[in-house]
PDB file of N, CA and C in Angstrom:
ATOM      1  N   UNK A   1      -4.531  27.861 -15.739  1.00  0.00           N
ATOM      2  CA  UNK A   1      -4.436  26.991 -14.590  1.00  0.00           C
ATOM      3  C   UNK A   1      -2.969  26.599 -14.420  1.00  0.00           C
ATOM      4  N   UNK A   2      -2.534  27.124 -13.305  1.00  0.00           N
ATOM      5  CA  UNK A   2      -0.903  26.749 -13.005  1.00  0.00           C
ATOM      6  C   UNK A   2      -0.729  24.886 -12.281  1.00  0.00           C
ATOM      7  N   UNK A   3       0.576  24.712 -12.066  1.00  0.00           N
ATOM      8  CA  UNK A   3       0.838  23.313 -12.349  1.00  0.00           C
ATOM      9  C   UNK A   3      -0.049  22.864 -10.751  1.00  0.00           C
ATOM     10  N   UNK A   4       0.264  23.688  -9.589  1.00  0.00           N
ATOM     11  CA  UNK A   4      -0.603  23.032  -8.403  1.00  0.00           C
ATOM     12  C   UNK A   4      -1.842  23.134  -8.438  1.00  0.00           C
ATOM     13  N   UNK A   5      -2.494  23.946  -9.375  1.00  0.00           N
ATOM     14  CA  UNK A   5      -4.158  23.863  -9.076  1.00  0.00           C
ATOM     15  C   UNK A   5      -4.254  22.322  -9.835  1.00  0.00           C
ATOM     16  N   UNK A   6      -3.528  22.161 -11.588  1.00  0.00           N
ATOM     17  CA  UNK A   6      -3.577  20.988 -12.133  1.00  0.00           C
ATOM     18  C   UNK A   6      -3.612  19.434 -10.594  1.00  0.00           C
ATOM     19  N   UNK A   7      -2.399  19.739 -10.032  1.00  0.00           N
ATOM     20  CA  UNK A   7      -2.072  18.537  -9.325  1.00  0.00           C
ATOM     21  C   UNK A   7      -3.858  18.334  -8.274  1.00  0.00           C
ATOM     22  N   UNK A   8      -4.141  19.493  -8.037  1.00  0.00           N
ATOM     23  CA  UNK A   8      -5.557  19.682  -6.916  1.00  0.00           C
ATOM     24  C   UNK A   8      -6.449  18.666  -7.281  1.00  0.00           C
ATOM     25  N   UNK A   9      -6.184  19.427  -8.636  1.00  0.00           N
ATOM     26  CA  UNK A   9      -8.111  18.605  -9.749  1.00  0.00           C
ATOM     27  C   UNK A   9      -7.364  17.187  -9.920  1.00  0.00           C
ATOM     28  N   UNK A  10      -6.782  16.876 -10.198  1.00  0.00           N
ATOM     29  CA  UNK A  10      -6.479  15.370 -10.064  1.00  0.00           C
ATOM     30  C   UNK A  10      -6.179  14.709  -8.856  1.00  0.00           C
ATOM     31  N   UNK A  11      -6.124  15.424  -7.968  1.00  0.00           N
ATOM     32  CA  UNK A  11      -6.086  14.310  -6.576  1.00  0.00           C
ATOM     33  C   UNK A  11      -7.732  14.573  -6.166  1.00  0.00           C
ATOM     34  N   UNK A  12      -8.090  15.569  -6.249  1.00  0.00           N
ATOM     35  CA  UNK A  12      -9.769  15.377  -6.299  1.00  0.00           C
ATOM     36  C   UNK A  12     -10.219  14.212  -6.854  1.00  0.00           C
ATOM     37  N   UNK A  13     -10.573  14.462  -8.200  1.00  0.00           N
ATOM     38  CA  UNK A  13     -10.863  13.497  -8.847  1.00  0.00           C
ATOM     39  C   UNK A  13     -10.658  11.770  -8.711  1.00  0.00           C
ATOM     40  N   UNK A  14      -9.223  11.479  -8.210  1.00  0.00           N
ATOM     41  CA  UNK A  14      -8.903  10.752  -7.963  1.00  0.00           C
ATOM     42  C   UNK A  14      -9.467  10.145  -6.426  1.00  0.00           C
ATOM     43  N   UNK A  15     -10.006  11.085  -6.024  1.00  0.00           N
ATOM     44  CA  UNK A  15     -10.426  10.262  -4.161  1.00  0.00           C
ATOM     45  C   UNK A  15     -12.049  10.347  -4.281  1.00  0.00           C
ATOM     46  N   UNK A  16     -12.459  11.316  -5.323  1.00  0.00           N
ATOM     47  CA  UNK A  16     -13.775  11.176  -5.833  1.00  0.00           C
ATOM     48  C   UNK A  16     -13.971   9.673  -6.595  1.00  0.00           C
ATOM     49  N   UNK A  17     -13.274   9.909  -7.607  1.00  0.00           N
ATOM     50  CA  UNK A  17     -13.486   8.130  -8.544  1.00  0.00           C
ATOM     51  C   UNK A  17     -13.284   7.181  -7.547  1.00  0.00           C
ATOM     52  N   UNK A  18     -12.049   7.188  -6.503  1.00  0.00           N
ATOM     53  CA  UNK A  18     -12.177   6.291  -5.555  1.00  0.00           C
ATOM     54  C   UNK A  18     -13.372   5.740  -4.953  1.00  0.00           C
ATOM     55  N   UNK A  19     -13.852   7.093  -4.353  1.00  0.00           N
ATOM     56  CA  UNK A  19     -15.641   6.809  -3.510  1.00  0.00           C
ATOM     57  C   UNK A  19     -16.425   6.418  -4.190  1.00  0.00           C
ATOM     58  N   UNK A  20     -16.428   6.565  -5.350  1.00  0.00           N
ATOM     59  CA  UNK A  20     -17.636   6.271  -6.217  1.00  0.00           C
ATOM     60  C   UNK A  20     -17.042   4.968  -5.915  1.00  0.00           C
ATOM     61  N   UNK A  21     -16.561   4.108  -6.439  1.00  0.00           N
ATOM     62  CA  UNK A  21     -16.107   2.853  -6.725  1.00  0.00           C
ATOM     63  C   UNK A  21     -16.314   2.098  -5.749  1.00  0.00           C
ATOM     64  N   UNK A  22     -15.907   2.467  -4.489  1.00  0.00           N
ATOM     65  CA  UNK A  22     -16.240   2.068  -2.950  1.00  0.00           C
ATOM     66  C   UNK A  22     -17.221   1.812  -2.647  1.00  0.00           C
ATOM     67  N   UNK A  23     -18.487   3.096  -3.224  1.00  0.00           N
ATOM     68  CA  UNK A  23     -19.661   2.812  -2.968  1.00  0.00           C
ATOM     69  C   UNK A  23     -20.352   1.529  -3.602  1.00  0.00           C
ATOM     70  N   UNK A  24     -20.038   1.649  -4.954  1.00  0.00           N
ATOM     71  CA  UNK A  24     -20.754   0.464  -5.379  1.00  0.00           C
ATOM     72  C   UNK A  24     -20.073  -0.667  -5.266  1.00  0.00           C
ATOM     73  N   UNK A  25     -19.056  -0.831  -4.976  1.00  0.00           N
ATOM     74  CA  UNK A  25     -18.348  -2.266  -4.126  1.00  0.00           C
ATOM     75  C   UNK A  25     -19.528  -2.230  -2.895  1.00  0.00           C
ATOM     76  N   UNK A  26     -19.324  -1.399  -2.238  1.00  0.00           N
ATOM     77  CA  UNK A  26     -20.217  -1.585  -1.178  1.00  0.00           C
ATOM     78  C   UNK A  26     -21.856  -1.723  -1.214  1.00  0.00           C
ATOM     79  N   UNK A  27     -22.306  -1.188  -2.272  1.00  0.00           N
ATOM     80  CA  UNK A  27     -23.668  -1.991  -2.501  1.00  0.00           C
ATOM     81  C   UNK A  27     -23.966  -3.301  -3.317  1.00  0.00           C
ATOM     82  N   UNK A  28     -23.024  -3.495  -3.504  1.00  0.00           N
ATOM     83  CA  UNK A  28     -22.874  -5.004  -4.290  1.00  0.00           C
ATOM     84  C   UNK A  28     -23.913  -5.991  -4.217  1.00  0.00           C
ATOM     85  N   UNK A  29     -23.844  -5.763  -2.923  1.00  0.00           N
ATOM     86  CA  UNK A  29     -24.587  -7.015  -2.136  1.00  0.00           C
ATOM     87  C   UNK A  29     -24.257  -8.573  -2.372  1.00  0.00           C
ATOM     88  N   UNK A  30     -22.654  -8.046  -2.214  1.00  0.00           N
ATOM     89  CA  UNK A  30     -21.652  -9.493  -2.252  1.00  0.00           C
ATOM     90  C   UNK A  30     -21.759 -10.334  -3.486  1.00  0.00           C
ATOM     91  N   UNK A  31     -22.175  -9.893  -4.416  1.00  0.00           N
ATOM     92  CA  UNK A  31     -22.318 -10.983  -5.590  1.00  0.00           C
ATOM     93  C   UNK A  31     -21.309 -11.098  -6.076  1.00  0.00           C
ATOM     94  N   UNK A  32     -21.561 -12.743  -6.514  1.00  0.00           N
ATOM     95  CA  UNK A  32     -20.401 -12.936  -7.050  1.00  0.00           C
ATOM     96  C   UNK A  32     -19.414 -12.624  -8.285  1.00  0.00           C
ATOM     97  N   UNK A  33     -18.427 -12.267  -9.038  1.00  0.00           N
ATOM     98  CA  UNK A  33     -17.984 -11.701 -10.075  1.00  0.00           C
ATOM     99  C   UNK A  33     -17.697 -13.130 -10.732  1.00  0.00           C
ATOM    100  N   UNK A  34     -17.044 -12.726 -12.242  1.00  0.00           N
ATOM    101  CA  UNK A  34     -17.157 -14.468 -13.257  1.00  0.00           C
ATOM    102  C   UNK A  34     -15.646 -13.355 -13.395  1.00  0.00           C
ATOM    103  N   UNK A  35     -15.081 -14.140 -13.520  1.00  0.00           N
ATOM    104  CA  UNK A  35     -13.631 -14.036 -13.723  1.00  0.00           C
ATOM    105  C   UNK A  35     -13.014 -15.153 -14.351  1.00  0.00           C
ATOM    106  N   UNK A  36     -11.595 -15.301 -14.823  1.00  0.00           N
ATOM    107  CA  UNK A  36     -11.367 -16.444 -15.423  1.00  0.00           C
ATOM    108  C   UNK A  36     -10.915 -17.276 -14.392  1.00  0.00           C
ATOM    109  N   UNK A  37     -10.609 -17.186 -13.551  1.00  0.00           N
ATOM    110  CA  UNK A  37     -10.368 -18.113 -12.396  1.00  0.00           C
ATOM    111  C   UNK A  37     -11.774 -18.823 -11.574  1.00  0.00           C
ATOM    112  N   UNK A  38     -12.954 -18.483 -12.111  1.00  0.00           N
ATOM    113  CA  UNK A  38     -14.003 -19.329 -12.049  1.00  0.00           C
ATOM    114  C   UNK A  38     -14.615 -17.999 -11.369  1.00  0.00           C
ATOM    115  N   UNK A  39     -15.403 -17.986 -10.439  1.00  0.00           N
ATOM    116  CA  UNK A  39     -16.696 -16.851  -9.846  1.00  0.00           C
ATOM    117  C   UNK A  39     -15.591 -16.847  -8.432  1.00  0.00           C
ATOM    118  N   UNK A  40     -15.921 -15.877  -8.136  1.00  0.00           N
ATOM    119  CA  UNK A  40     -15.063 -14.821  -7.130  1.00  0.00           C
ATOM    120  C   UNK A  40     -15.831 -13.849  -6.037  1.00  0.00           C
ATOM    121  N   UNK A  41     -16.330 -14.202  -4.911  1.00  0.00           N
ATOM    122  CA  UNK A  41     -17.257 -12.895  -4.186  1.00  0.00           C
ATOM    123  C   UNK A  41     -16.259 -11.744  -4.239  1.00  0.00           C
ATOM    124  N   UNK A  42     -16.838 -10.583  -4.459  1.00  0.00           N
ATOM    125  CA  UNK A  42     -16.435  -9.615  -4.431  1.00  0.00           C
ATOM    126  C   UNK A  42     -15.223  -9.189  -3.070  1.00  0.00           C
ATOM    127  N   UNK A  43     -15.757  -9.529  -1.741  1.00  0.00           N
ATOM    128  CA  UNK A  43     -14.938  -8.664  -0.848  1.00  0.00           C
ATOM    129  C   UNK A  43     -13.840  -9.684  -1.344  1.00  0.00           C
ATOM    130  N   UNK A  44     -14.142 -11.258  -1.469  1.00  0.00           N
ATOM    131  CA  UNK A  44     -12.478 -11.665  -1.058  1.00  0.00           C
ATOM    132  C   UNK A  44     -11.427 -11.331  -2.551  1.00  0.00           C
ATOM    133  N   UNK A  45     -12.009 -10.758  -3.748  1.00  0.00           N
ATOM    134  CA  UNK A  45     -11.489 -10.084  -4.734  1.00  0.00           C
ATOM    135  C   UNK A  45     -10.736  -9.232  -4.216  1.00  0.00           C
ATOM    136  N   UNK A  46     -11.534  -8.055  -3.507  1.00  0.00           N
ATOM    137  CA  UNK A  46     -10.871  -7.003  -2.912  1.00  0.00           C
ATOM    138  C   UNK A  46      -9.430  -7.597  -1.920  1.00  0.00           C
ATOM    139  N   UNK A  47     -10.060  -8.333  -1.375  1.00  0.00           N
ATOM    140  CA  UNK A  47      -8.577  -8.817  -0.093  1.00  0.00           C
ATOM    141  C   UNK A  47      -7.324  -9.330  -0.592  1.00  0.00           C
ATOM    142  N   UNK A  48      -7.882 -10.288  -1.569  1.00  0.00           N
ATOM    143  CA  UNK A  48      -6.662 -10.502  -2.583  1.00  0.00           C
ATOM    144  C   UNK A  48      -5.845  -9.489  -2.842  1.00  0.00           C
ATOM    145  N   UNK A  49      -6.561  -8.566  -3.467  1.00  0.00           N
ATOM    146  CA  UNK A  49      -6.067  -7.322  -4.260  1.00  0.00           C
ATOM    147  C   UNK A  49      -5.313  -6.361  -3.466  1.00  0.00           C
ATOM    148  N   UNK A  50      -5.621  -5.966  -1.755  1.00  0.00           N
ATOM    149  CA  UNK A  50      -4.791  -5.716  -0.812  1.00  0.00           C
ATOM    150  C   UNK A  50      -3.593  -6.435  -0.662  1.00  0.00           C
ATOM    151  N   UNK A  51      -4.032  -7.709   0.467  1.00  0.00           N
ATOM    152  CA  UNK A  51      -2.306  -8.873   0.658  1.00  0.00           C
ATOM    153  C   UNK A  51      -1.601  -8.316  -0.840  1.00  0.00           C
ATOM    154  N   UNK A  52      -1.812  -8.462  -2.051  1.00  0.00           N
ATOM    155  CA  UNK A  52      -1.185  -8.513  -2.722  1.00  0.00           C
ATOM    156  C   UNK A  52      -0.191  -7.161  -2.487  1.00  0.00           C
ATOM    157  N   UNK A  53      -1.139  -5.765  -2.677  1.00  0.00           N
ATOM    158  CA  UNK A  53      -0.367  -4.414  -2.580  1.00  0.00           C
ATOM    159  C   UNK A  53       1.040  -4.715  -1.342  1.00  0.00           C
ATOM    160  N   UNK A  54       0.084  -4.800  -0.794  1.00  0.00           N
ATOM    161  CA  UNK A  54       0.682  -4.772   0.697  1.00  0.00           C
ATOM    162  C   UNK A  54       1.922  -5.471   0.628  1.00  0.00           C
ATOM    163  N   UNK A  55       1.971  -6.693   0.361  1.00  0.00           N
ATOM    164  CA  UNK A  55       3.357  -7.608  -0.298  1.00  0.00           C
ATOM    165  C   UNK A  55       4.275  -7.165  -1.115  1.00  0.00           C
ATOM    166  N   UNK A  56       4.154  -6.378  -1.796  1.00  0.00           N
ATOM    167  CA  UNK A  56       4.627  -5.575  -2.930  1.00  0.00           C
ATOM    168  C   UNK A  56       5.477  -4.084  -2.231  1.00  0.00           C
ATOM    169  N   UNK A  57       4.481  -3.701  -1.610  1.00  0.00           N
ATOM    170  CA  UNK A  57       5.171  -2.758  -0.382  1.00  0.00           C
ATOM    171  C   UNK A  57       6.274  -3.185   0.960  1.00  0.00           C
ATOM    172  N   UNK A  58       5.688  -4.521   0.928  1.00  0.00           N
ATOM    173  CA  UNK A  58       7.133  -4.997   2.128  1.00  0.00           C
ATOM    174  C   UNK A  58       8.547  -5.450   1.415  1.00  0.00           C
ATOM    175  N   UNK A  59       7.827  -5.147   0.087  1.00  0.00           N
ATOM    176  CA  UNK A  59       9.558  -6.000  -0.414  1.00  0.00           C
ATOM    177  C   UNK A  59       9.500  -4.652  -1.293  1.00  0.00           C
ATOM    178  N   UNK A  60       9.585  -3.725  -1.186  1.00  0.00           N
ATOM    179  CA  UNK A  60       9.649  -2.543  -1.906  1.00  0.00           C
ATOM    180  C   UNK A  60      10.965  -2.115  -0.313  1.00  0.00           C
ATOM    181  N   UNK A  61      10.434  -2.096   0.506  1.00  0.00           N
ATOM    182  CA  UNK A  61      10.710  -2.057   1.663  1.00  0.00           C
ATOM    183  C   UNK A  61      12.204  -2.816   2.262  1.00  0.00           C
ATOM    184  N   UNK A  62      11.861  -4.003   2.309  1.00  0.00           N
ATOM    185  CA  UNK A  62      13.090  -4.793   2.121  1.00  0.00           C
ATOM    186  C   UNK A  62      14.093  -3.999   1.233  1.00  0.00           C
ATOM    187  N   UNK A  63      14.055  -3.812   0.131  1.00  0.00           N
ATOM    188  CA  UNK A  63      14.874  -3.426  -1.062  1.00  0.00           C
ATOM    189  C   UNK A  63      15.444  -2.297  -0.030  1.00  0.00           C
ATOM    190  N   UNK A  64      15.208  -1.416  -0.327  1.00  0.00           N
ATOM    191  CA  UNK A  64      15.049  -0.388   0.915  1.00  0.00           C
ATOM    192  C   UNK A  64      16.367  -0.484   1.920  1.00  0.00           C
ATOM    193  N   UNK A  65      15.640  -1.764   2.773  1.00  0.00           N
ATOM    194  CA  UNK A  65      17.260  -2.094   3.565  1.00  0.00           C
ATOM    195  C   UNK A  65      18.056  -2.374   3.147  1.00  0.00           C
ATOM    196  N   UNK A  66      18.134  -3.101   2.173  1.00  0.00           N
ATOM    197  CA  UNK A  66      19.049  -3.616   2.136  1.00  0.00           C
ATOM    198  C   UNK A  66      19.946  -2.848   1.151  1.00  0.00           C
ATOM    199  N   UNK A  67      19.416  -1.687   0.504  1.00  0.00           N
ATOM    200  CA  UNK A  67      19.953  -0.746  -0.264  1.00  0.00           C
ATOM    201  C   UNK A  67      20.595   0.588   1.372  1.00  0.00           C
ATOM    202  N   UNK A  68      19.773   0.800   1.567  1.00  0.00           N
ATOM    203  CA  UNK A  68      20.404   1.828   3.006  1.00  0.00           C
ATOM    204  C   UNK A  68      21.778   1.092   4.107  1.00  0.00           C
ATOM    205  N   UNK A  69      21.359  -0.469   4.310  1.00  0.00           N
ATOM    206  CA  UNK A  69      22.440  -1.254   4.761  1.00  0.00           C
ATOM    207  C   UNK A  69      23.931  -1.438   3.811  1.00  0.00           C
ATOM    208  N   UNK A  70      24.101  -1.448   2.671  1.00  0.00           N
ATOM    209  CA  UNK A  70      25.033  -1.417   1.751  1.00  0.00           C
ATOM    210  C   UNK A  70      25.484  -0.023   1.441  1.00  0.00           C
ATOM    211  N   UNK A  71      24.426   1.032   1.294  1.00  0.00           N
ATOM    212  CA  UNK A  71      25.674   2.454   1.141  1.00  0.00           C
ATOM    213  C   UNK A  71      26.176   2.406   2.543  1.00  0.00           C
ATOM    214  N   UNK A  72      25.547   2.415   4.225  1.00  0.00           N
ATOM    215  CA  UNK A  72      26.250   2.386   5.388  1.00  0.00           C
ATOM    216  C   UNK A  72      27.110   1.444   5.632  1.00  0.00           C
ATOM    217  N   UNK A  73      27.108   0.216   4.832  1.00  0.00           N
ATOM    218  CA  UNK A  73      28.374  -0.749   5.356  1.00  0.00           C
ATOM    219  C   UNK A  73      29.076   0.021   4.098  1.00  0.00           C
ATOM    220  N   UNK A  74      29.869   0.400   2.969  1.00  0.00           N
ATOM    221  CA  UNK A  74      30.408   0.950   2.033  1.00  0.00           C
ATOM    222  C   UNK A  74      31.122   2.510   2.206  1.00  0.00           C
ATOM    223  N   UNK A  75      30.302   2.970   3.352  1.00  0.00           N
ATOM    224  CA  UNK A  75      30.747   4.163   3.173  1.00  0.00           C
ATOM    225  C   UNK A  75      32.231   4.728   3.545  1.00  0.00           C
ATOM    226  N   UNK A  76      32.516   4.218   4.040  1.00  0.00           N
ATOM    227  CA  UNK A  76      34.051   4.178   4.384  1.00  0.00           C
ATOM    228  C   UNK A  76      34.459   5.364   5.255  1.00  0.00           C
ATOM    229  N   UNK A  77      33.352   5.831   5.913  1.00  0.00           N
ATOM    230  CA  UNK A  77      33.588   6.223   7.125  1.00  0.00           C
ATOM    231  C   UNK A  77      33.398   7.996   6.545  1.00  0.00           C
ATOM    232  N   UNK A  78      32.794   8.182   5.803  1.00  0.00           N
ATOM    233  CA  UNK A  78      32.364   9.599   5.091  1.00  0.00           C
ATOM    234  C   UNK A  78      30.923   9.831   5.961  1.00  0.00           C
ATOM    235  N   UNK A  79      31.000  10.779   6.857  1.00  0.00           N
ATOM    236  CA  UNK A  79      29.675  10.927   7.638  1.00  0.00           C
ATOM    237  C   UNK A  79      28.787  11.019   6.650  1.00  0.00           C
ATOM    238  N   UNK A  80      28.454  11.744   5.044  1.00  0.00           N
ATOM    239  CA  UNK A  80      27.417  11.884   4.409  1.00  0.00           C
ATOM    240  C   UNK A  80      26.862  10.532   4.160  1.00  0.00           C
ATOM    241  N   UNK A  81      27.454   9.359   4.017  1.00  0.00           N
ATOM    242  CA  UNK A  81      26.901   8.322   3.061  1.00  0.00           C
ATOM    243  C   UNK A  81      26.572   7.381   4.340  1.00  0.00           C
ATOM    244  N   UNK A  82      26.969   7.667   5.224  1.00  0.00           N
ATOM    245  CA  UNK A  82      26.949   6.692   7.029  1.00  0.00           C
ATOM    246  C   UNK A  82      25.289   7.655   6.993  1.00  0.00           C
ATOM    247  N   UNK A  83      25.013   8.641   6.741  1.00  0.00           N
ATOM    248  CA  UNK A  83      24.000   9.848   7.068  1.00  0.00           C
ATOM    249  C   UNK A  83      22.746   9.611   5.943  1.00  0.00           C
ATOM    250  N   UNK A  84      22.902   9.219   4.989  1.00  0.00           N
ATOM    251  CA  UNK A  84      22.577   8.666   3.969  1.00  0.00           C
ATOM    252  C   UNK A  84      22.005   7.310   4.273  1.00  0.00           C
ATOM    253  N   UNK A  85      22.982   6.429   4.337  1.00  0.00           N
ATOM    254  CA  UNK A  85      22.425   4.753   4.729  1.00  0.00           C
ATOM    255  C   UNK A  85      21.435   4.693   6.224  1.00  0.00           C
ATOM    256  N   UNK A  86      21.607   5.459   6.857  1.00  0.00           N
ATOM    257  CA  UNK A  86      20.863   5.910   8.132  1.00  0.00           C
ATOM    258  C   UNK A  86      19.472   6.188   7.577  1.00  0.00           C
ATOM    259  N   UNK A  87      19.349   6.723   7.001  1.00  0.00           N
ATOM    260  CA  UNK A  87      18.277   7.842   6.820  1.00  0.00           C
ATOM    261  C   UNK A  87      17.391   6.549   5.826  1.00  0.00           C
ATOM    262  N   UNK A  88      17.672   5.716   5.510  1.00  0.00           N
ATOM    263  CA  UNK A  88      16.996   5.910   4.262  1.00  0.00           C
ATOM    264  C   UNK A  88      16.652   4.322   4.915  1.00  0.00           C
ATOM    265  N   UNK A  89      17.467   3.569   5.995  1.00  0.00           N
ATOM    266  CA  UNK A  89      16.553   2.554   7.243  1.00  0.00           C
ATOM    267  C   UNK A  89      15.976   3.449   7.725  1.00  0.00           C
ATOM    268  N   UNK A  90      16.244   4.241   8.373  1.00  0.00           N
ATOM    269  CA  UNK A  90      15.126   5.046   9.045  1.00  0.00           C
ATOM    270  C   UNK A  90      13.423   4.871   8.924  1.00  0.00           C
ATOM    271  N   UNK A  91      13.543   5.453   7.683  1.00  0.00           N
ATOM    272  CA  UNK A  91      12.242   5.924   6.692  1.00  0.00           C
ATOM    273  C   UNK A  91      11.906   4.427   6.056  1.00  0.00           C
ATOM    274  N   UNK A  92      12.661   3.345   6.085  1.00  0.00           N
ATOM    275  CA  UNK A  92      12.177   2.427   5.806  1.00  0.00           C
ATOM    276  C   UNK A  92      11.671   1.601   7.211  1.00  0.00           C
ATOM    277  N   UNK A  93      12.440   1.658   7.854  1.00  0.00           N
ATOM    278  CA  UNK A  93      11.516   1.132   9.192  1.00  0.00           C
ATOM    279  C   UNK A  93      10.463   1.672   9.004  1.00  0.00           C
ATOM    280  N   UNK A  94       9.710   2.958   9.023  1.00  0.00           N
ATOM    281  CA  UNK A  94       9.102   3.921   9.507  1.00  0.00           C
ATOM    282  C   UNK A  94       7.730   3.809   8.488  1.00  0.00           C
ATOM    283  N   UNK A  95       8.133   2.931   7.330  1.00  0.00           N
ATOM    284  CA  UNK A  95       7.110   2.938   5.971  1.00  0.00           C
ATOM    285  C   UNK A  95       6.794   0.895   6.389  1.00  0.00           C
ATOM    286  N   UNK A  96       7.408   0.413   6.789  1.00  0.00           N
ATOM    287  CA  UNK A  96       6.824  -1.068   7.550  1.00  0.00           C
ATOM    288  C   UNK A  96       6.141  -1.138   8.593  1.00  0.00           C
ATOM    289  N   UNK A  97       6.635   0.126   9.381  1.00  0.00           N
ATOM    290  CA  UNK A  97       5.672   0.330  10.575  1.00  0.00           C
ATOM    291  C   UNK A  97       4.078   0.432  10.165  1.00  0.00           C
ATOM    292  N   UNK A  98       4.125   1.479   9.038  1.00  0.00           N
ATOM    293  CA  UNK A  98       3.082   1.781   8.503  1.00  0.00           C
ATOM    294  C   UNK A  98       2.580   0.702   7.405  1.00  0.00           C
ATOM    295  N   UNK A  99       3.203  -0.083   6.944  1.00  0.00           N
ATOM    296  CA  UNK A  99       2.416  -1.458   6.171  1.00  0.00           C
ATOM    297  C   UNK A  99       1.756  -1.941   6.995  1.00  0.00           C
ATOM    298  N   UNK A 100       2.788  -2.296   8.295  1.00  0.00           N
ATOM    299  CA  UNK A 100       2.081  -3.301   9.254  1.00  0.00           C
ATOM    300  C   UNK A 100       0.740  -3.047   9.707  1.00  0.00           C
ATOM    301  N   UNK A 101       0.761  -1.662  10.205  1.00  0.00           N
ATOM    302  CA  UNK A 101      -0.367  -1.242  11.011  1.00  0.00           C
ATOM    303  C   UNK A 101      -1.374  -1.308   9.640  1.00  0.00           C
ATOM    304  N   UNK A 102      -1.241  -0.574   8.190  1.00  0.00           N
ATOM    305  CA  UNK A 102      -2.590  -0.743   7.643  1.00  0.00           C
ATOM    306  C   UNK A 102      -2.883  -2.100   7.219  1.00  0.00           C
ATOM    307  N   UNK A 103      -2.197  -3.304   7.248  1.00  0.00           N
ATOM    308  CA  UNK A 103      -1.842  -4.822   6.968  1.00  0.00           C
ATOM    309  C   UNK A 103      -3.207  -5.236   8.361  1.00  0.00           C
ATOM    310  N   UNK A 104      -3.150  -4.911   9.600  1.00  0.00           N
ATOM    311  CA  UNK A 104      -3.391  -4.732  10.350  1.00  0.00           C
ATOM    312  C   UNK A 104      -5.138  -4.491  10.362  1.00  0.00           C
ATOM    313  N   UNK A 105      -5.113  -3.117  10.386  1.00  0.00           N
ATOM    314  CA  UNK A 105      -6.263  -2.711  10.154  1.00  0.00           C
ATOM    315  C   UNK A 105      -6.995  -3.212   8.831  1.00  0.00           C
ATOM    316  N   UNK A 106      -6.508  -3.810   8.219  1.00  0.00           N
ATOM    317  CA  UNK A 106      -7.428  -4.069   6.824  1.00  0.00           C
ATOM    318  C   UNK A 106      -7.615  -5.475   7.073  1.00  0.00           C
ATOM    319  N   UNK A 107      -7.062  -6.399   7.653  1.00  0.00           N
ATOM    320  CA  UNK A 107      -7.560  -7.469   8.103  1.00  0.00           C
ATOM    321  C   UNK A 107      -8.483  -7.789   9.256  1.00  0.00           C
ATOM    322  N   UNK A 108      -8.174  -6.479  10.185  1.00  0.00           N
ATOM    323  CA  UNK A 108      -9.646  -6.687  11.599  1.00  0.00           C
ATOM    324  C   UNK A 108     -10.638  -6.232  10.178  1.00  0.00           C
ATOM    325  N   UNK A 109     -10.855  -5.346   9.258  1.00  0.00           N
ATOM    326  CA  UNK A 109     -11.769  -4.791   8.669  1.00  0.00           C
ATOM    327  C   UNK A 109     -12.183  -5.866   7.684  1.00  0.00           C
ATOM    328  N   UNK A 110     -11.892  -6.322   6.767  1.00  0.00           N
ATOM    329  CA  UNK A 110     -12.057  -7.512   6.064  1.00  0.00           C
ATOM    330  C   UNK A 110     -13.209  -8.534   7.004  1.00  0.00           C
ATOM    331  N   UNK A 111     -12.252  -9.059   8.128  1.00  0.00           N
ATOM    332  CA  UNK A 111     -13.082 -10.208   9.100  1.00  0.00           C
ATOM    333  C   UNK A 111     -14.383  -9.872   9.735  1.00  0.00           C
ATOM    334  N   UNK A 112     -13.996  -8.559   9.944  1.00  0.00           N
ATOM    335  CA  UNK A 112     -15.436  -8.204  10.690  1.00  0.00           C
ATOM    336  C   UNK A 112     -16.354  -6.951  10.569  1.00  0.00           C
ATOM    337  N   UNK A 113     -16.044  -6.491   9.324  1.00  0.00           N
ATOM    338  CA  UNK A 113     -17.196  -5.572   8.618  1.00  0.00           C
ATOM    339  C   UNK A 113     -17.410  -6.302   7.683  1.00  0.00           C
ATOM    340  N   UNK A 114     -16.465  -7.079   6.696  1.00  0.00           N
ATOM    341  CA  UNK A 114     -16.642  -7.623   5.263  1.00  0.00           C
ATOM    342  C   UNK A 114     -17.231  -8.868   5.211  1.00  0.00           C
ATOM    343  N   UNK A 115     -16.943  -9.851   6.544  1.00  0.00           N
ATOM    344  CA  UNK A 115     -17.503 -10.815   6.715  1.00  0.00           C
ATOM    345  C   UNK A 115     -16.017 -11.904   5.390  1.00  0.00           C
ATOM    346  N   UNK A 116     -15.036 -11.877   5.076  1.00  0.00           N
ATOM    347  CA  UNK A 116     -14.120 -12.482   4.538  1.00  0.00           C
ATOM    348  C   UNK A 116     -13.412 -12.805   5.859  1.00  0.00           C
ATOM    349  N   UNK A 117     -12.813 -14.556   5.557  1.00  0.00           N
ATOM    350  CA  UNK A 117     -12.247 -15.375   6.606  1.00  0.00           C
ATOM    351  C   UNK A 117     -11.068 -15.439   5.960  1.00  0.00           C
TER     352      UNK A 117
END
């Protein structure tokens, strides 16, 4: 088995274990979990556990600019590193766009499939 069939069976696997997991989140039937922070319904476990990603990704993001804004203010006028600091707001705009929108969609989904306020 060469290294891309390896990478196959593990992203399989990996969106398989996902579903499984999904599913039985989803048959739950909302009960509550005992955690050390006292009992916890399940979806708003889950929502937590999103905002959180999601937060983690906007300042992954941030970093981002403010790393692409400093090689382009630095570059001293070398088109590669002006080409460089460009590129790399670019793709960071372009990865907030995409927080936002799934930030977005996971909160209409939360409120009104999950029934979490």
């Amino acid at each position: 088995m060469n290294l891309t069939n390896r990478k196959k069976n593990i992203l399989v696997f990996v969106v398989l274990a996902s579903l499984l997991i999904s599913f039985r989140v989803l048959a739950s039937n909302n009960e509550d979990l005992p955690t050390t922070l006292g009992t916890v319904n399940i979806n708003d476990f889950i929502a937590r556990i999103i905002n959180y990603l999601l937060g983690m990704i906007g300042s992954v993001a941030l970093v981002l600019f403010i790393y692409g804004g400093f090689l382009w203010m630095t570059s001293s006028g070398r088109a590669e590193a002006v080409a460089k600091g460009q590129k790399i707001i670019v793709w960071a705009t372009i990865g907030m766009a995409v927080v936002f929108t799934s930030y977005i969609l996971v909160k209409f989904f939360m409120q009104n499939v999950a029934g979490v306020r």
